[in-house]
Protein backbone atom coordinates (compact mmCIF):
# COMPACT_ATOMS: atom_id res chain seq x y z
CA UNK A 1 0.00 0.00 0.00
CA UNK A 2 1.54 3.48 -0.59
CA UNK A 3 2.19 6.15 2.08
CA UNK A 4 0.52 8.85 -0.47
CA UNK A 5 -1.97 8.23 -3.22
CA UNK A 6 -2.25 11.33 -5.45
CA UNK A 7 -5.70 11.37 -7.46
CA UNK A 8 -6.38 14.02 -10.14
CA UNK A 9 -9.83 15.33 -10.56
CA UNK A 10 -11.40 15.84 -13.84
CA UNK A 11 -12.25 12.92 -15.99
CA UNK A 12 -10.28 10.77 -12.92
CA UNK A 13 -12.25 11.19 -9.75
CA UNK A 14 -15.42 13.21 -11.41
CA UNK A 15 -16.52 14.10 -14.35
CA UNK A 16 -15.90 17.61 -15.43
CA UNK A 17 -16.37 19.95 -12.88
CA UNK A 18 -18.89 17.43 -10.91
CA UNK A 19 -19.53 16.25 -7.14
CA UNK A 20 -18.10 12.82 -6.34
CA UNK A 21 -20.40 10.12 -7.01
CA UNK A 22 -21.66 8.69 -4.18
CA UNK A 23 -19.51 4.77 -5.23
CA UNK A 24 -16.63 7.48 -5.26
CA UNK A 25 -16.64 9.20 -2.29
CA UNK A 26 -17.04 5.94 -0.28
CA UNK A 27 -13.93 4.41 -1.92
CA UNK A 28 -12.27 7.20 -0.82
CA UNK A 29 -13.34 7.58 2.75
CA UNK A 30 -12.09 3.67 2.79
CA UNK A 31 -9.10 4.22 1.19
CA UNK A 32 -8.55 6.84 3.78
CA UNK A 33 -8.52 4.92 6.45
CA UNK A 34 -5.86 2.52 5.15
CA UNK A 35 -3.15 5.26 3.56
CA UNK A 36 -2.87 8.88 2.95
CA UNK A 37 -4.77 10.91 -0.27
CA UNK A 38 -3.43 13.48 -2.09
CA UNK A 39 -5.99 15.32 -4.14
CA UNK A 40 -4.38 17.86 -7.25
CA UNK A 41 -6.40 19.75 -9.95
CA UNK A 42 -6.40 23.65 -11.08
CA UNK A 43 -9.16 24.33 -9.53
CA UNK A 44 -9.35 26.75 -6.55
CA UNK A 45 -10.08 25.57 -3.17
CA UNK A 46 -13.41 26.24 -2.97
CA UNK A 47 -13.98 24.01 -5.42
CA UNK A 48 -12.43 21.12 -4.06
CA UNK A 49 -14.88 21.75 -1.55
CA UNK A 50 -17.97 21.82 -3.54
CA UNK A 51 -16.63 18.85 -5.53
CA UNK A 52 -14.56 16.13 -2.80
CA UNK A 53 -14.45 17.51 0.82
CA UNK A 54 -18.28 17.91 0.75
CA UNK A 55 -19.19 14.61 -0.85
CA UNK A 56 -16.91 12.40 1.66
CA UNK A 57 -18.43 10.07 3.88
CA UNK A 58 -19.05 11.68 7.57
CA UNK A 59 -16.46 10.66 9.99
CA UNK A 60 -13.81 10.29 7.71
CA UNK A 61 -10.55 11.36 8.72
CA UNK A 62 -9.80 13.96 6.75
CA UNK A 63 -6.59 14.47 8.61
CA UNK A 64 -4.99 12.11 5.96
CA UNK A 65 -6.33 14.04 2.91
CA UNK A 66 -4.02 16.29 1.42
CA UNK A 67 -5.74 19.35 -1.02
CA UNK A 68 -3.50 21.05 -3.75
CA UNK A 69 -5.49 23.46 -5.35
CA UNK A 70 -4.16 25.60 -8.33
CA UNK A 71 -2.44 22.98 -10.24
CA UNK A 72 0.30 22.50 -6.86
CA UNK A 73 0.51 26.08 -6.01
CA UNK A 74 -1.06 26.02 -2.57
CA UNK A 75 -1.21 22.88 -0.32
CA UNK A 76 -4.13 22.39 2.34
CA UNK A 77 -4.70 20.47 5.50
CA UNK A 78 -6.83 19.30 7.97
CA UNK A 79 -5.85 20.30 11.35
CA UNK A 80 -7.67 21.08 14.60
CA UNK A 81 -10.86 20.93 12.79
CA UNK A 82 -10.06 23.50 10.15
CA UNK A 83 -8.76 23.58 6.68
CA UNK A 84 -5.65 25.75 6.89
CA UNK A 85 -2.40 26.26 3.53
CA UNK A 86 0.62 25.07 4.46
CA UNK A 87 1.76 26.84 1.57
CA UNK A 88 0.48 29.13 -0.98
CA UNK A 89 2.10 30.98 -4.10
CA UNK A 90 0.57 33.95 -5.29
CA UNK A 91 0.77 35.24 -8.85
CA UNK A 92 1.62 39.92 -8.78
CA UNK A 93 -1.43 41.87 -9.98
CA UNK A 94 0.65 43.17 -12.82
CA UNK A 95 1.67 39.19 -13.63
CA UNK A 96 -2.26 38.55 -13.82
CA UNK A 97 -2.63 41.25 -16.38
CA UNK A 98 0.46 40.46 -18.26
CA UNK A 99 -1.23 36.36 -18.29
CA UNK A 100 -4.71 38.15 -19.18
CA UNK A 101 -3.83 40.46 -21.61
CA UNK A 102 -1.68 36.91 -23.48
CA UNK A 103 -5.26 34.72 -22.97
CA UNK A 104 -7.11 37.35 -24.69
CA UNK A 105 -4.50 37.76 -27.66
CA UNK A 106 -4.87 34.51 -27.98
CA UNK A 107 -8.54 33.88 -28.49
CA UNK A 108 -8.80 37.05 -30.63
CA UNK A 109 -5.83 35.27 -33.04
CA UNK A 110 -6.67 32.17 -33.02
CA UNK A 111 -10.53 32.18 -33.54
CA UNK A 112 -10.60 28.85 -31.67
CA UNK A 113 -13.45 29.81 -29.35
CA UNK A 114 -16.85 31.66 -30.80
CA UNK A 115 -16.99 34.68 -29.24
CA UNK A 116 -20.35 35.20 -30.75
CA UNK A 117 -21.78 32.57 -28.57
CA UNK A 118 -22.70 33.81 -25.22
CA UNK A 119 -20.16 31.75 -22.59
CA UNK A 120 -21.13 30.11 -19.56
CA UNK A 121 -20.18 32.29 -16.80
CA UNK A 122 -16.84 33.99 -17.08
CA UNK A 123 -14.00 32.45 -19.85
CA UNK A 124 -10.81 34.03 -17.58
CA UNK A 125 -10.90 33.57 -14.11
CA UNK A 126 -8.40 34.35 -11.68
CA UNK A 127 -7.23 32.44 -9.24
CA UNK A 128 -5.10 33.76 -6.82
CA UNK A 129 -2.33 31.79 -7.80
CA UNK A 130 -3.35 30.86 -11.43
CA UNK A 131 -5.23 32.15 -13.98
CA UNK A 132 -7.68 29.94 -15.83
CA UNK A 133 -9.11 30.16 -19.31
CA UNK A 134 -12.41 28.40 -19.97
CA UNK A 135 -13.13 28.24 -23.31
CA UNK A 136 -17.06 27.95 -22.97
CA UNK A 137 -17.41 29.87 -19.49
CA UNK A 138 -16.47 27.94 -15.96
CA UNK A 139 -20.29 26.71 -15.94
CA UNK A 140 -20.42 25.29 -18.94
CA UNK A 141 -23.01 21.44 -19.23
CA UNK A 142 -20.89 18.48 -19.21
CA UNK A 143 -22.30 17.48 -22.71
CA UNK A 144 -21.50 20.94 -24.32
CA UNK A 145 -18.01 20.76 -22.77
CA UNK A 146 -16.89 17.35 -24.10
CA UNK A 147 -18.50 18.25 -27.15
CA UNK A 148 -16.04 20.94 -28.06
CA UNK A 149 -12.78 20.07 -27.92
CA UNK A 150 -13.06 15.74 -27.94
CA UNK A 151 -9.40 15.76 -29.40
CA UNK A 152 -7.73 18.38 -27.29
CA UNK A 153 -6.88 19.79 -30.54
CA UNK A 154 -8.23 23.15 -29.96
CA UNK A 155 -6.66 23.33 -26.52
CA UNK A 156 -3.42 22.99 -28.04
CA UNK A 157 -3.95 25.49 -30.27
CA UNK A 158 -4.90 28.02 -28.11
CA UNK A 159 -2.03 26.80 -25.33
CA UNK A 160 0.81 26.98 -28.30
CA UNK A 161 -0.15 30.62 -29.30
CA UNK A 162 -0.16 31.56 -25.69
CA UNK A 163 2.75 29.77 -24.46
CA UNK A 164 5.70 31.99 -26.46
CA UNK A 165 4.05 35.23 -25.24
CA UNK A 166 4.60 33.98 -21.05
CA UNK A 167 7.93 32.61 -21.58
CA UNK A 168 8.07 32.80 -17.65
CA UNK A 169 5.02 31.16 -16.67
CA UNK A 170 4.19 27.76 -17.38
CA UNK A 171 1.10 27.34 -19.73
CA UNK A 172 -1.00 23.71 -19.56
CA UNK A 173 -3.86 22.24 -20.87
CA UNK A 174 -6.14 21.70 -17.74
CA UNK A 175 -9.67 19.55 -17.42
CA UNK A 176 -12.05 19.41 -21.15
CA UNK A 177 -12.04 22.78 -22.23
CA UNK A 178 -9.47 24.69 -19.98
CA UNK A 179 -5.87 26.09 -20.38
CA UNK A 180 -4.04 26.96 -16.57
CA UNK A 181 -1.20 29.21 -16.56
CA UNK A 182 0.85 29.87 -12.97
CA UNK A 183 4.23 31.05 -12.27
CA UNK A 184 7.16 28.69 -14.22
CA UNK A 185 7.76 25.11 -12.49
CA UNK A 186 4.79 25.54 -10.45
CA UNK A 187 2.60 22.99 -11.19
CA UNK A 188 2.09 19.28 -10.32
CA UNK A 189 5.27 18.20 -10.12
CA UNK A 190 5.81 21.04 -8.29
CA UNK A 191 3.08 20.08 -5.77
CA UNK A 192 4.21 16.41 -5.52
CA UNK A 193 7.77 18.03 -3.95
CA UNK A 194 6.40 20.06 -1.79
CA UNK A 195 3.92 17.41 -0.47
CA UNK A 196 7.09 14.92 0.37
CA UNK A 197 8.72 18.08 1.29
CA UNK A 198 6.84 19.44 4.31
CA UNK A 199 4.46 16.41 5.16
CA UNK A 200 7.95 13.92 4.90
CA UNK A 201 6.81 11.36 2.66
CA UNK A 202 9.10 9.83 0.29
CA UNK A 203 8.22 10.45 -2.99
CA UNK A 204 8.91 6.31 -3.46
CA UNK A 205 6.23 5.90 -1.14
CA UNK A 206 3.72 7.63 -3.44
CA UNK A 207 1.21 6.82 -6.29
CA UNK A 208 -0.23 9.26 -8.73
CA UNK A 209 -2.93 8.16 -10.63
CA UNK A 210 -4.17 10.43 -13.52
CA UNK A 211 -6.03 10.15 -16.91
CA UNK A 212 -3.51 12.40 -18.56
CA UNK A 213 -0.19 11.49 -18.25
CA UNK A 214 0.49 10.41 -21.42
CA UNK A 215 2.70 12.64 -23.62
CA UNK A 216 1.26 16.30 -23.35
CA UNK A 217 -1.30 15.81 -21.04
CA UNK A 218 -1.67 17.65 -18.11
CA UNK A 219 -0.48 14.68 -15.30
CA UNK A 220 2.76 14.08 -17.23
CA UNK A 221 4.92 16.64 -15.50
CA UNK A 222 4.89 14.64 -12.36
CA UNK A 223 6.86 11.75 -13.66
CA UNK A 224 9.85 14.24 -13.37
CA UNK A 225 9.88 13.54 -10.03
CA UNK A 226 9.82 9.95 -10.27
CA UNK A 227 6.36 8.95 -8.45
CA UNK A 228 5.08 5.90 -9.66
CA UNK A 229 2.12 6.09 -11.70
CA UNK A 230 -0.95 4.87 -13.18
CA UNK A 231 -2.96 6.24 -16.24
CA UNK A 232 -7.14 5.83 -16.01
CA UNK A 233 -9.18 6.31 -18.16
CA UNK A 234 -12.14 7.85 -16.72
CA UNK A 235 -13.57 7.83 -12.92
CA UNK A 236 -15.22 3.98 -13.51
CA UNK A 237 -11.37 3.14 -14.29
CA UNK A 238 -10.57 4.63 -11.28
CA UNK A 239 -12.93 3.13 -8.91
CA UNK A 240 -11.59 -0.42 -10.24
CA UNK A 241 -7.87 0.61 -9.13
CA UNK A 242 -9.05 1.51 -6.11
CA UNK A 243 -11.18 -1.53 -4.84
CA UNK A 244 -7.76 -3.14 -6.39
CA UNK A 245 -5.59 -1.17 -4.06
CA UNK A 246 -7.91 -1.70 -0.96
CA UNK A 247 -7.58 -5.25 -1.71
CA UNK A 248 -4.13 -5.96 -1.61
């Protein structure tokens, strides 16, 4: 059994931008009380809230969950009955505009994403330590989001014409229809360090399971450090290498 299992989000745990299923949540409220979980996505913390903390089983020891919000710039814990960062990197106000200014150069050269179309909910949102495009709005239907991009063609598009205008940032492809963009060599990889780092586990003691860590997805980074991993495919996947895991 590892010491640390890191679990992605999107298209791993949940399905874009969705709550735990209820099979989900109480696979993970058993597998935390066998090992330590490590949860990593680019979303802020409130929405690991919303999506995980929320859906867990009550009772479960959320002492041995581990959040990283904002693709591994900020770590969170549970400790004396409060989430509190243990770390948290914050991008200047005049690096958000610089990132900004680069996301909307983008879309206007590109033509990648309608603009005619209304969005759903803001298409740039800032996050403290990242900034975030959506390319159909942050609240965009599951069904509308998978529908646009099934290849990841377009993100790359939009990521490659951004990319060489932040040559000091570090520009991803995030979750079905996102692109994250946070301060150079902060990102998972990042996070996985810093996790071993100041919680002392040894990154040979970990597991990071992912559905993108094939070449150019957005879990590949971490093999740099040399965690073991495992590619899903979606969150049924998932589930299956988890009732694996808890039966070993």
């Amino acid at each position: 059994m590892p010491a640390l299992i890191f679990f992605d989000i999107d298209k791993t745990l949940t399905s874009s931008k969705q709550p735990l299923t209820p099979e989900m949540a109480a696979l993970l409220g058993q597998l935390l009380e066998r090992t330590n979980v490590a949860i990593i996505s680019g979303g802020a913390f409130a929405q690991f809230r919303e999506q995980i903390i929320n859906q867990l089983p009550h009772g479960v020891c959320l002492e041995r969950l581990y959040i990283l919000p904002t693709s591994g710039a900020a770590l969170y814990t549970y400790r004396d009955g409060m989430w509190k960062p243990v770390y948290e990197e914050h991008l200047t106000d005049a690096q958000t505009i610089k990132i900004k200014d680069a996301i909307e150069t983008a879309i206007r050269e590109t033509s990648v994403i309608d603009l005619s179309v209304p969005s759903f909910g803001d298409r740039i949102e800032l996050r403290g330590a990242q900034v975030t495009l959506s390319a159909l709005g942050q609240q965009a239907p599951i069904a509308e989001k998978e529908a646009w991009d099934p290849d990841a063609s377009k993100k790359r598009i939009l990521r490659d014409a951004i990319a060489p205008m932040l040559p000091e940032f570090d520009v991803k492809t995030g979750g079905s229809t996102s692109i994250d963009v946070t301060l150079q060599g902060v990102n998972k990889a990042y996070g996985v360090r810093k996790v071993g780092e100041l919680c002392s586990f040894l990154i040979s003691d970990m597991l990071y399971i992912g559905d993108a860590l094939y070449p150019g997805g957005n879990d590949e980074v971490v093999k740099e450090t040399g965690i073991r991993t495992h590619q899903v495919k979606d969150p049924e996947d998932t589930m299956r290498v988890i009732q694996e895991i808890l039966v070993r």
